[in-house]
N, C-alpha and C. Protein backbone atom coordinates (compact mmCIF):
# COMPACT_ATOMS: atom_id res chain seq x y z
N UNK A 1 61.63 -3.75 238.04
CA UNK A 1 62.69 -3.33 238.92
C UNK A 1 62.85 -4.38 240.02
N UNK A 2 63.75 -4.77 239.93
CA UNK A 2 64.30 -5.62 241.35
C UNK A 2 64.65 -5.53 242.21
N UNK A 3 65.13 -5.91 243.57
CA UNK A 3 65.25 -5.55 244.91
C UNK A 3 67.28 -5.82 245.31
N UNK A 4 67.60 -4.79 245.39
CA UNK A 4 69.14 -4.86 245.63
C UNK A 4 69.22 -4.82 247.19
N UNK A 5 70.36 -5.74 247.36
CA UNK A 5 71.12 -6.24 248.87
C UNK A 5 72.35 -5.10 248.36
N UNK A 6 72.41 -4.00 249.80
CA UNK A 6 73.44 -3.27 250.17
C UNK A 6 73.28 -2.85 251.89
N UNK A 7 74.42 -2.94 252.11
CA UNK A 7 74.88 -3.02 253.60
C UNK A 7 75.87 -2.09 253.90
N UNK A 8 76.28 -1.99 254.42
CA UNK A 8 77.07 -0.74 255.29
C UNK A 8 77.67 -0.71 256.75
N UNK A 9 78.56 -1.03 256.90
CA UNK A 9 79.16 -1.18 258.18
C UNK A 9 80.10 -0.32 258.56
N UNK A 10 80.01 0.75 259.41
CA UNK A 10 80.49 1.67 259.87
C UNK A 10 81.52 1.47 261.09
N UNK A 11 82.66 1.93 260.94
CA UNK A 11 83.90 1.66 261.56
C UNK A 11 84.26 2.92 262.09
N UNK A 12 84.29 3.82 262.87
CA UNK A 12 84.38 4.77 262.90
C UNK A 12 84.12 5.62 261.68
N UNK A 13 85.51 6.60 260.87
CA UNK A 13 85.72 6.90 259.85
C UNK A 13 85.51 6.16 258.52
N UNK A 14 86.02 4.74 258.37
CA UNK A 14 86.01 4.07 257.76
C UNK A 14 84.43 3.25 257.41
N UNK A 15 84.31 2.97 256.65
CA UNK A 15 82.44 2.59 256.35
C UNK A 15 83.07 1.49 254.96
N UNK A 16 82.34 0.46 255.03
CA UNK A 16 82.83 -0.89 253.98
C UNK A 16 81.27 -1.34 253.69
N UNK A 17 81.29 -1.41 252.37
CA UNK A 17 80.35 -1.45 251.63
C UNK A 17 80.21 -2.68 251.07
N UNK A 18 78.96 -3.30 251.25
CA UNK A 18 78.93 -4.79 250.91
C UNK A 18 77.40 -5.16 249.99
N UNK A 19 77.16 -5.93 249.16
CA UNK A 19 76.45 -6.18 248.29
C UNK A 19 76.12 -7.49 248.14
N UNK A 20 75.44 -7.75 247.34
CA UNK A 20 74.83 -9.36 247.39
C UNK A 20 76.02 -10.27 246.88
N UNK A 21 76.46 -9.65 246.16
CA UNK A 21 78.10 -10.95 245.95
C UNK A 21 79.20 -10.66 246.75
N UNK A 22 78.84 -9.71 247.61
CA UNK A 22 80.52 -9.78 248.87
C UNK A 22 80.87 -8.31 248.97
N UNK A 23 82.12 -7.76 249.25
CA UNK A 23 82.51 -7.30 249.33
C UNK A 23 82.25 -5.88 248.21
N UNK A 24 82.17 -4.71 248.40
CA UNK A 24 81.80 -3.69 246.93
C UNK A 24 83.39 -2.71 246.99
N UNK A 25 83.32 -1.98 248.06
CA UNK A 25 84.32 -0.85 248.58
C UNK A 25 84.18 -0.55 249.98
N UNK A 26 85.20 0.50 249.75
CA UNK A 26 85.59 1.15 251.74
C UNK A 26 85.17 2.49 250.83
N UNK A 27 85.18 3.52 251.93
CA UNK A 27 84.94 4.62 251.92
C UNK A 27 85.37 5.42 253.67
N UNK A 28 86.36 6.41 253.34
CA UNK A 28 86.72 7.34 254.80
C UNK A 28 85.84 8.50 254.58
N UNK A 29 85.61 8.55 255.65
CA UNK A 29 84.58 9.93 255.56
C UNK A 29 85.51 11.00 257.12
N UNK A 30 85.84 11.54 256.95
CA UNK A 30 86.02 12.95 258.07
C UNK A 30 85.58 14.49 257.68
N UNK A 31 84.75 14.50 258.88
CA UNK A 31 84.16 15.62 258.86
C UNK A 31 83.26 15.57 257.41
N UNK A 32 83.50 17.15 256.77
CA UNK A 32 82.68 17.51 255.21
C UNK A 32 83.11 16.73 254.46
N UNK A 33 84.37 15.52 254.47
CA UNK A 33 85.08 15.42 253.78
C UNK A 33 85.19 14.03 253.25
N UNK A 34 85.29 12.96 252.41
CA UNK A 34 85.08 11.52 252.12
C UNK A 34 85.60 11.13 250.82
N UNK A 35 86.38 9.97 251.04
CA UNK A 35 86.70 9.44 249.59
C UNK A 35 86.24 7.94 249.47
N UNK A 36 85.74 7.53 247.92
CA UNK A 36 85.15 6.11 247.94
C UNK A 36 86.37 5.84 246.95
N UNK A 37 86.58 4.34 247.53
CA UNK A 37 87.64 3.46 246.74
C UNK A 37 87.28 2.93 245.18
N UNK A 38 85.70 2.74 245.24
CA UNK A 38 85.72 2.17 243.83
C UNK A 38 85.31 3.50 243.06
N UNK A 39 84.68 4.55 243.34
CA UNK A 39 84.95 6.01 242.63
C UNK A 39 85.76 6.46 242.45
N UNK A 40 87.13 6.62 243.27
CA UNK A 40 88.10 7.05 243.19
C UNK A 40 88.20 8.77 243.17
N UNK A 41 86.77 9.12 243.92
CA UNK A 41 86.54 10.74 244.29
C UNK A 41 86.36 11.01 245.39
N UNK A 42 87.13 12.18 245.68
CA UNK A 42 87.23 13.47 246.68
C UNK A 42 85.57 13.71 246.53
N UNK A 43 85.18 14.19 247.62
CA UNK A 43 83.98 14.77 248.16
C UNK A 43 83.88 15.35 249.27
N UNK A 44 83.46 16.78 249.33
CA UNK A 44 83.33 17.67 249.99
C UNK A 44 81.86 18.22 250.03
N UNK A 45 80.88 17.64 251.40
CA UNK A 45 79.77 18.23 251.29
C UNK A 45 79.36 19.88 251.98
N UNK A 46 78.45 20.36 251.15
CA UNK A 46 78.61 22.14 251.31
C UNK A 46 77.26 22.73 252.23
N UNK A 47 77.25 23.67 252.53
CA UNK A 47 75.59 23.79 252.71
C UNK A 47 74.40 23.65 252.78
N UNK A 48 73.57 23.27 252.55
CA UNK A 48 72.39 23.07 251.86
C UNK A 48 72.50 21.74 251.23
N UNK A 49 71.29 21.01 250.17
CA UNK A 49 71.43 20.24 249.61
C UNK A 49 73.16 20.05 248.71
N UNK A 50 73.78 20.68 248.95
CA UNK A 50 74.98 20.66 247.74
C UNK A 50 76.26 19.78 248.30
N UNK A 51 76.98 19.36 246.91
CA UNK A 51 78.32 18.66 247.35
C UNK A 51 79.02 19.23 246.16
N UNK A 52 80.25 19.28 246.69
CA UNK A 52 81.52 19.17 245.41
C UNK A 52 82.21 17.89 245.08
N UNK A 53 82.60 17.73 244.00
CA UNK A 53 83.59 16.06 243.81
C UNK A 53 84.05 16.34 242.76
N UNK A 54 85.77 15.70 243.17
CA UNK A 54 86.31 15.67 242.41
C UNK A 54 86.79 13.63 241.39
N UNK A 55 86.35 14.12 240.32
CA UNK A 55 86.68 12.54 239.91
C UNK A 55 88.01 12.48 240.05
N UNK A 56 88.41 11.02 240.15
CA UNK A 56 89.24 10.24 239.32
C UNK A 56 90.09 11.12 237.71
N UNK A 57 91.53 11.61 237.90
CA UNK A 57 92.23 11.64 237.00
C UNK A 57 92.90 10.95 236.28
């Protein structure tokens, strides 16, 4: 197993995701609520350990 470069830079809402070759995705997060650009899913976190998501149609 090898050692992965990931970074995270938080912009308010906005959070940009970066990796050993550059650039990965953005991701908005408000409140329970967040979508990632290269997933292309809705996420809604719930209670407890739990989340809902919706993929990519």
């Amino acid at each position: 197993m090898g050692i992965i470069f990931r970074r995270t830079w938080k912009l308010g809402p906005l959070r940009l995701n970066f990796t050993q070759g550059g650039f990965s995705s953005w991701s908005l997060k408000i409140g329970r609520w967040s979508w990632n650009s290269r997933a292309r899913a809705h996420r809604v976190d719930l209670p407890g350990p739990f989340s809902w998501k919706q993929d990519k149609r």
